[in-house]
C-alpha atoms as a PDB file:
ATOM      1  CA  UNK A   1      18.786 -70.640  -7.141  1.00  0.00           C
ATOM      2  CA  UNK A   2      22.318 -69.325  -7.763  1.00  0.00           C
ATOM      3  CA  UNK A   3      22.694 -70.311 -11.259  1.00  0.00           C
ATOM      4  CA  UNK A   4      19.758 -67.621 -11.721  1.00  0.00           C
ATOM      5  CA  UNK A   5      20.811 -64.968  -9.261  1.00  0.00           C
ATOM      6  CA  UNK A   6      24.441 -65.543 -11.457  1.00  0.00           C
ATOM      7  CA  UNK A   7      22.503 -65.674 -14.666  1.00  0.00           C
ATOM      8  CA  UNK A   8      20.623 -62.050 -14.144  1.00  0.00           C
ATOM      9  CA  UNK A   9      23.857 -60.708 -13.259  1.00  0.00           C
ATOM     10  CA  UNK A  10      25.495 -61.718 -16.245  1.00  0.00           C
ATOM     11  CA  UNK A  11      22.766 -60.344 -18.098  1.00  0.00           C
ATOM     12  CA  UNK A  12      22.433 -56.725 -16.504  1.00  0.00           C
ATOM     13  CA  UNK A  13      26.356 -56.976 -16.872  1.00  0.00           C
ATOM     14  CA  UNK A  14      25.892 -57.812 -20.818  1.00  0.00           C
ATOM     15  CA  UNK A  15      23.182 -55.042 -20.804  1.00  0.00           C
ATOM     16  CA  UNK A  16      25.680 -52.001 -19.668  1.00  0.00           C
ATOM     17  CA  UNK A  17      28.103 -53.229 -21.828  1.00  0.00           C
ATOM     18  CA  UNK A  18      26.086 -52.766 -24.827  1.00  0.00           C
ATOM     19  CA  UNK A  19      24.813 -49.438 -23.604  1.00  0.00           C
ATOM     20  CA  UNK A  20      28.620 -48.903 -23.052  1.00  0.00           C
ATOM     21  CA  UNK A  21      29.555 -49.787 -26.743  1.00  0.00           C
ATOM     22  CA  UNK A  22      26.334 -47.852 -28.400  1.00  0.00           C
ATOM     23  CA  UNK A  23      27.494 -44.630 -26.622  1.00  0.00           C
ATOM     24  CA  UNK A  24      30.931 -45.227 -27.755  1.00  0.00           C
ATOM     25  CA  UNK A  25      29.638 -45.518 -31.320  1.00  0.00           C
ATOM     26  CA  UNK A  26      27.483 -42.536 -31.411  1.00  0.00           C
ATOM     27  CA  UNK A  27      30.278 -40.427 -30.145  1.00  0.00           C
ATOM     28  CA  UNK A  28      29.214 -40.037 -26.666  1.00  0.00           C
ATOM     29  CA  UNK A  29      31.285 -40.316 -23.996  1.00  0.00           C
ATOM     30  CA  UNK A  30      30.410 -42.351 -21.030  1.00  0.00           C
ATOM     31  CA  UNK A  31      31.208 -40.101 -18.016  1.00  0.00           C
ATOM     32  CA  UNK A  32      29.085 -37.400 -19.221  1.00  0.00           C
ATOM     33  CA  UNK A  33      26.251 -39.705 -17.808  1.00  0.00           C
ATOM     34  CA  UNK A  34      27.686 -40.160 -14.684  1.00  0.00           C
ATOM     35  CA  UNK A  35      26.130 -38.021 -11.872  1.00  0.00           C
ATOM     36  CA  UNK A  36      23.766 -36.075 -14.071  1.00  0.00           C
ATOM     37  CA  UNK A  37      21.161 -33.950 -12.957  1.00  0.00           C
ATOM     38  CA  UNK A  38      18.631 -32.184 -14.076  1.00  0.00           C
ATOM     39  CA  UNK A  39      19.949 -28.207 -14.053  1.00  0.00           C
ATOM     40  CA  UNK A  40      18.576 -25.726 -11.575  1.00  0.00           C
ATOM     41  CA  UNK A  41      16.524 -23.532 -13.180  1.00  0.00           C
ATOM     42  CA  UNK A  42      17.312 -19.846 -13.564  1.00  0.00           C
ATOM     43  CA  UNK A  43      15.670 -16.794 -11.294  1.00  0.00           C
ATOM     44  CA  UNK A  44      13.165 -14.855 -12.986  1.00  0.00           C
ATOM     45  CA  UNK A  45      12.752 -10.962 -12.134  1.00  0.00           C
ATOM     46  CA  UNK A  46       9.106 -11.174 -10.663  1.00  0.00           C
ATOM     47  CA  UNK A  47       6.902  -8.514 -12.309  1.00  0.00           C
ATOM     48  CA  UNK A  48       5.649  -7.116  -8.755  1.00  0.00           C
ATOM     49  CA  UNK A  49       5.634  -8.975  -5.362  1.00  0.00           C
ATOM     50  CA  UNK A  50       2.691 -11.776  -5.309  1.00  0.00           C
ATOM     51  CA  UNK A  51       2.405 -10.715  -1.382  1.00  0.00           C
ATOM     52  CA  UNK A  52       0.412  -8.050  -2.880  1.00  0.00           C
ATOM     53  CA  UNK A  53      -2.121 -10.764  -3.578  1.00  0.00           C
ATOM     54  CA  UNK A  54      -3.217 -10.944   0.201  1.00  0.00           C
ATOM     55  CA  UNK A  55      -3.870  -7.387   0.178  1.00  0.00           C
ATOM     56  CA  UNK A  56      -5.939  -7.172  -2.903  1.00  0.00           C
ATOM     57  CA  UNK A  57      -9.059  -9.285  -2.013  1.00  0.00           C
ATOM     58  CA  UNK A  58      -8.866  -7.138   1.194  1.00  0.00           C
ATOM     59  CA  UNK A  59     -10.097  -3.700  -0.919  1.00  0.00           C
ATOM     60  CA  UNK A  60     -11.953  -5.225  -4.180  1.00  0.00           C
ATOM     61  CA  UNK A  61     -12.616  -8.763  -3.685  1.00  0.00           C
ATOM     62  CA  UNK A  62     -12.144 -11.861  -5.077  1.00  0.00           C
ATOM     63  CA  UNK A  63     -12.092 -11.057  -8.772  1.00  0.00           C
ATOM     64  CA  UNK A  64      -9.272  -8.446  -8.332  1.00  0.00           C
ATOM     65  CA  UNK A  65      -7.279 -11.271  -6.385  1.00  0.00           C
ATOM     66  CA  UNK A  66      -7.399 -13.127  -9.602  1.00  0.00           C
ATOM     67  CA  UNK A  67      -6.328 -10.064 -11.702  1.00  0.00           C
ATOM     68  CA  UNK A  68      -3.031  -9.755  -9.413  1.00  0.00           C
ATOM     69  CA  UNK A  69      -2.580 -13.752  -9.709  1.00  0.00           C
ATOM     70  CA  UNK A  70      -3.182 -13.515 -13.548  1.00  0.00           C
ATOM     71  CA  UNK A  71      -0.596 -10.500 -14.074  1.00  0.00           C
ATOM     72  CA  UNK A  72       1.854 -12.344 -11.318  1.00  0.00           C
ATOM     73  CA  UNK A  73       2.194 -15.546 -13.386  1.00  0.00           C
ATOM     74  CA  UNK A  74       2.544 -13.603 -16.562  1.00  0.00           C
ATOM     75  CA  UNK A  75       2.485 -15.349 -19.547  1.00  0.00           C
ATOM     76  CA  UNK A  76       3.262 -18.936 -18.370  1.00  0.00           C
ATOM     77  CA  UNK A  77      -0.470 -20.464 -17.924  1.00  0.00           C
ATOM     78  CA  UNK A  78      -1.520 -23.919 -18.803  1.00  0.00           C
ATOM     79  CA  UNK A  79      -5.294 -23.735 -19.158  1.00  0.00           C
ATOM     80  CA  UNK A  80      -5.952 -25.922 -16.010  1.00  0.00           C
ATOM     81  CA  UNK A  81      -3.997 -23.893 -13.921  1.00  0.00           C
ATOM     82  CA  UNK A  82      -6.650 -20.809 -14.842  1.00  0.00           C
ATOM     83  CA  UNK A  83      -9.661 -22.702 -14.395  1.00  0.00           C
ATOM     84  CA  UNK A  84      -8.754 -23.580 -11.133  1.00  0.00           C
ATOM     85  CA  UNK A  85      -7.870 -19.909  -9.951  1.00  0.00           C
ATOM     86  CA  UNK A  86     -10.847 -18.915 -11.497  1.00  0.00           C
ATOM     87  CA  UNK A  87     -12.855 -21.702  -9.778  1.00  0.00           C
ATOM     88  CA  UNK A  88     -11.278 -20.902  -6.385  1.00  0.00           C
ATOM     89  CA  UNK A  89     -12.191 -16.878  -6.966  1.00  0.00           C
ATOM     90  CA  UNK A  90     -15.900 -18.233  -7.904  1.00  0.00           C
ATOM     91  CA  UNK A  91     -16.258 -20.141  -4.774  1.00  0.00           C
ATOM     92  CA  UNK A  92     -14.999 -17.034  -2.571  1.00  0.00           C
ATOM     93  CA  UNK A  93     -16.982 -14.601  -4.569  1.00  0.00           C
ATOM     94  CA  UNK A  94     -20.448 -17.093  -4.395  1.00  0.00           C
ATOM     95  CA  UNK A  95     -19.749 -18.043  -0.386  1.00  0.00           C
ATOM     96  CA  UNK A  96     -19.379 -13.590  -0.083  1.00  0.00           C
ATOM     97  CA  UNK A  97     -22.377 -13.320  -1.868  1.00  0.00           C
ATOM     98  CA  UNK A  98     -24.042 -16.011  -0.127  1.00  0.00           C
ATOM     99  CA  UNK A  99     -23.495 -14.841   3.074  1.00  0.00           C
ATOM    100  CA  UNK A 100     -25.489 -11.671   2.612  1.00  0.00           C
ATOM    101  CA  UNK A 101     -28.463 -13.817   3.514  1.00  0.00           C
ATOM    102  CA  UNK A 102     -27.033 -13.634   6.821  1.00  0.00           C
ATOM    103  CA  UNK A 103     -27.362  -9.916   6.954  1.00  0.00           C
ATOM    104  CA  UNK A 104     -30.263 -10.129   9.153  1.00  0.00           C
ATOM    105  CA  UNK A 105     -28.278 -12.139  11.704  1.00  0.00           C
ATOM    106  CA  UNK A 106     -25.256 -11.023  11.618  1.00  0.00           C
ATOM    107  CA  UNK A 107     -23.698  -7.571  12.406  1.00  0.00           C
ATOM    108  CA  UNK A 108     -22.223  -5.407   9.853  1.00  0.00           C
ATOM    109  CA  UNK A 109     -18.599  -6.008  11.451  1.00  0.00           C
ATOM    110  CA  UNK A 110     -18.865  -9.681  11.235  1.00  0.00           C
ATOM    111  CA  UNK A 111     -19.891  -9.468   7.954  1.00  0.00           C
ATOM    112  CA  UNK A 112     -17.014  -7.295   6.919  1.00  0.00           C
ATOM    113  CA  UNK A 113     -14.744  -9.856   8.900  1.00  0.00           C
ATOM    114  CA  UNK A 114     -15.884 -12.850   6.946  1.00  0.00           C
ATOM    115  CA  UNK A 115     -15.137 -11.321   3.630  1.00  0.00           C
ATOM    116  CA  UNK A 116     -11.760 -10.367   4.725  1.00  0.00           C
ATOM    117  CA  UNK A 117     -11.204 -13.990   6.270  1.00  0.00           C
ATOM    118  CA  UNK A 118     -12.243 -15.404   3.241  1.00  0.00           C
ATOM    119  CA  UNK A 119     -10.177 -12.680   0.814  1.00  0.00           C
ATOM    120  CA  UNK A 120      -7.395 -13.903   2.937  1.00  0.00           C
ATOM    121  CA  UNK A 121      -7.750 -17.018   2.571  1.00  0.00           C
ATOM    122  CA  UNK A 122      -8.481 -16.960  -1.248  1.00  0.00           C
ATOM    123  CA  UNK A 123      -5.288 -15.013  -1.540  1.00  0.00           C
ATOM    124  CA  UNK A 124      -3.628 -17.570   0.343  1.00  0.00           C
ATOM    125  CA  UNK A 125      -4.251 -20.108  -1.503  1.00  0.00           C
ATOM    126  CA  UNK A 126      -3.551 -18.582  -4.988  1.00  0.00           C
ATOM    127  CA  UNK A 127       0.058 -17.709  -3.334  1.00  0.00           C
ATOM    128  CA  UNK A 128       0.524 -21.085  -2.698  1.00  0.00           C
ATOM    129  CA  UNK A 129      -0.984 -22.372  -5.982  1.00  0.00           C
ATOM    130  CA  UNK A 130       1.670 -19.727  -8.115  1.00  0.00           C
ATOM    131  CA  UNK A 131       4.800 -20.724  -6.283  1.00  0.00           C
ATOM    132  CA  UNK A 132       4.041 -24.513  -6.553  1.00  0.00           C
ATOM    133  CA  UNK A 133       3.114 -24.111 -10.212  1.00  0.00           C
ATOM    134  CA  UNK A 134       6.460 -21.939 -11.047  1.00  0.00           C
ATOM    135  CA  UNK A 135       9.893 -23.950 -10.261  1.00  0.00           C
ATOM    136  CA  UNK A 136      11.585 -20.725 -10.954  1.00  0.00           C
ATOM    137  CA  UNK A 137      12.431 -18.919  -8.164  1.00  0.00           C
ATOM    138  CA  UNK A 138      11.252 -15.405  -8.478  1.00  0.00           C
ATOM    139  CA  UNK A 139      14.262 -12.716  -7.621  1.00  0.00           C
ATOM    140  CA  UNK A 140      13.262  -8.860  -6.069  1.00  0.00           C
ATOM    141  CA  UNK A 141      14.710  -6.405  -8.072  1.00  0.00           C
ATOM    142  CA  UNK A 142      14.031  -2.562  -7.255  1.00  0.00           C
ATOM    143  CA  UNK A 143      11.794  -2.302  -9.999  1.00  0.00           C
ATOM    144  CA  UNK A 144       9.562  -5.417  -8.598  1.00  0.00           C
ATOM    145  CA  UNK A 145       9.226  -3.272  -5.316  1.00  0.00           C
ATOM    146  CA  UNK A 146       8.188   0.054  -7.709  1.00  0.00           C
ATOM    147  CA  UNK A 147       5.485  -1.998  -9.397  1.00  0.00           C
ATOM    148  CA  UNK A 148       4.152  -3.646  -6.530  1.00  0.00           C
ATOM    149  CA  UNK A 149       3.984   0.393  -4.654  1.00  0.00           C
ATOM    150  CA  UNK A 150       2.414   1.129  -8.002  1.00  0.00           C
ATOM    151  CA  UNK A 151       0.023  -1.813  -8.083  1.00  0.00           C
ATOM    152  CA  UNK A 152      -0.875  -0.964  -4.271  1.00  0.00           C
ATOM    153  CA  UNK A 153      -1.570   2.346  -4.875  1.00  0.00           C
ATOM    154  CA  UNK A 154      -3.780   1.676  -7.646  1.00  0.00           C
ATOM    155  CA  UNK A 155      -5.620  -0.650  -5.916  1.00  0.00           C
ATOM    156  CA  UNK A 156      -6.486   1.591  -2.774  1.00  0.00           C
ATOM    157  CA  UNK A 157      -7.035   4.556  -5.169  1.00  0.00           C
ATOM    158  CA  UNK A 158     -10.061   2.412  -7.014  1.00  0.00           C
ATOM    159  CA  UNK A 159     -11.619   1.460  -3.512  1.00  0.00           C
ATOM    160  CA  UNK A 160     -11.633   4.956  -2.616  1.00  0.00           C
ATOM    161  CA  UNK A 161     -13.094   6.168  -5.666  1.00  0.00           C
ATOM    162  CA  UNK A 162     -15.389   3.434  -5.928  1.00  0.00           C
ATOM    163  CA  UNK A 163     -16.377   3.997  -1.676  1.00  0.00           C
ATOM    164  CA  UNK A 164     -20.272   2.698  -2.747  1.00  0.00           C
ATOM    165  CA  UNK A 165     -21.017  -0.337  -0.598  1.00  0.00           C
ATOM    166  CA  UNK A 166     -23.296  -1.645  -3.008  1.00  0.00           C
ATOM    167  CA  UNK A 167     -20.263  -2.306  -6.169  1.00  0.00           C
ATOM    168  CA  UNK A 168     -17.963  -2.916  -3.144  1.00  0.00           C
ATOM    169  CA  UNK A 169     -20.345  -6.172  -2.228  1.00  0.00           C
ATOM    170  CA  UNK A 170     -20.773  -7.006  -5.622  1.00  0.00           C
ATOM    171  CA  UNK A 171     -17.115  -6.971  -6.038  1.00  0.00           C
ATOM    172  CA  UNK A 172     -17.007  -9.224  -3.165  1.00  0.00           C
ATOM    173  CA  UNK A 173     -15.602  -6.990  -0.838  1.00  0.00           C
END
């Protein structure tokens, strides 16, 4: 039982000197592997705050929530990531929709609160989807807080321009 404890010692020993010698040969030098790490990635200048995607669903719905998430992430998509913020918009925009069979039931101010739970909530969860999909830390600059102001204003000047209840439900709000 030693001889083979000694033997894979020997051998591991053998093994890093041969790794040792290769790197020697290729030019490398051997304490530029030691402690390595992968670098920290650099900040990126976020486009507009993705806060602003809580607020969104609350004035036009799901569908603008995934607007905000798509123009937040920029240009950096892998195709599953948008299917599943698509699929997570359909499911809050089918559950709003669903629940106006409950109009009979339910008061218009419970109604109003469920969409805005569930707006929440989808904007919630698209927050947390973006900053686990992006490593890079996104960095406020004063331009980020101009476009997001912008972006706001934008949105509450379509849902008061577009006040009819019946495109306001259909938008999900």
């Amino acid at each position: 039982m030693n001889s083979s404890s000694h033997k894979v010692e020997t051998d591991a020993l053998e093994l890093e000197r041969e790794w040792a010698e290769a790197r020697l040969q290729a030019g490398l030098d051997p304490r530029t592997f030691e402690g390595t790490r992968t670098p920290t990635p650099k900040a990126v200048v976020a486009p507009f705050s993705p806060v602003l995607l809580l607020y969104s669903g609350f004035f036009l719905g799901p569908w603008v929530t995934l607007t905000v998430a798509l123009l937040a992430r920029g240009r950096r998509f892998v195709l599953r990531e948008i299917l599943i913020m698509v699929g997570l918009c359909g499911v809050a925009w089918c559950l709003i929709q669903g629940s106006m069979a409950l109009s009979d039931t339910w008061s218009l101010f419970h109604m109003q609160l469920w969409r805005s739970a569930l707006n929440f909530a989808l904007g919630l969860a698209l927050l947390a989807a973006l900053r686990h999909w992006s490593p890079t830390p996104m960095v406020h600059t004063r331009n980020t807080y101009v476009n997001t102001l912008a972006l706001a204003v934008f949105i509450l000047a379509i849902y008061f321009n577009w006040r009819s209840s019946v495109l306001l439900v259909w938008l999900g709000r």
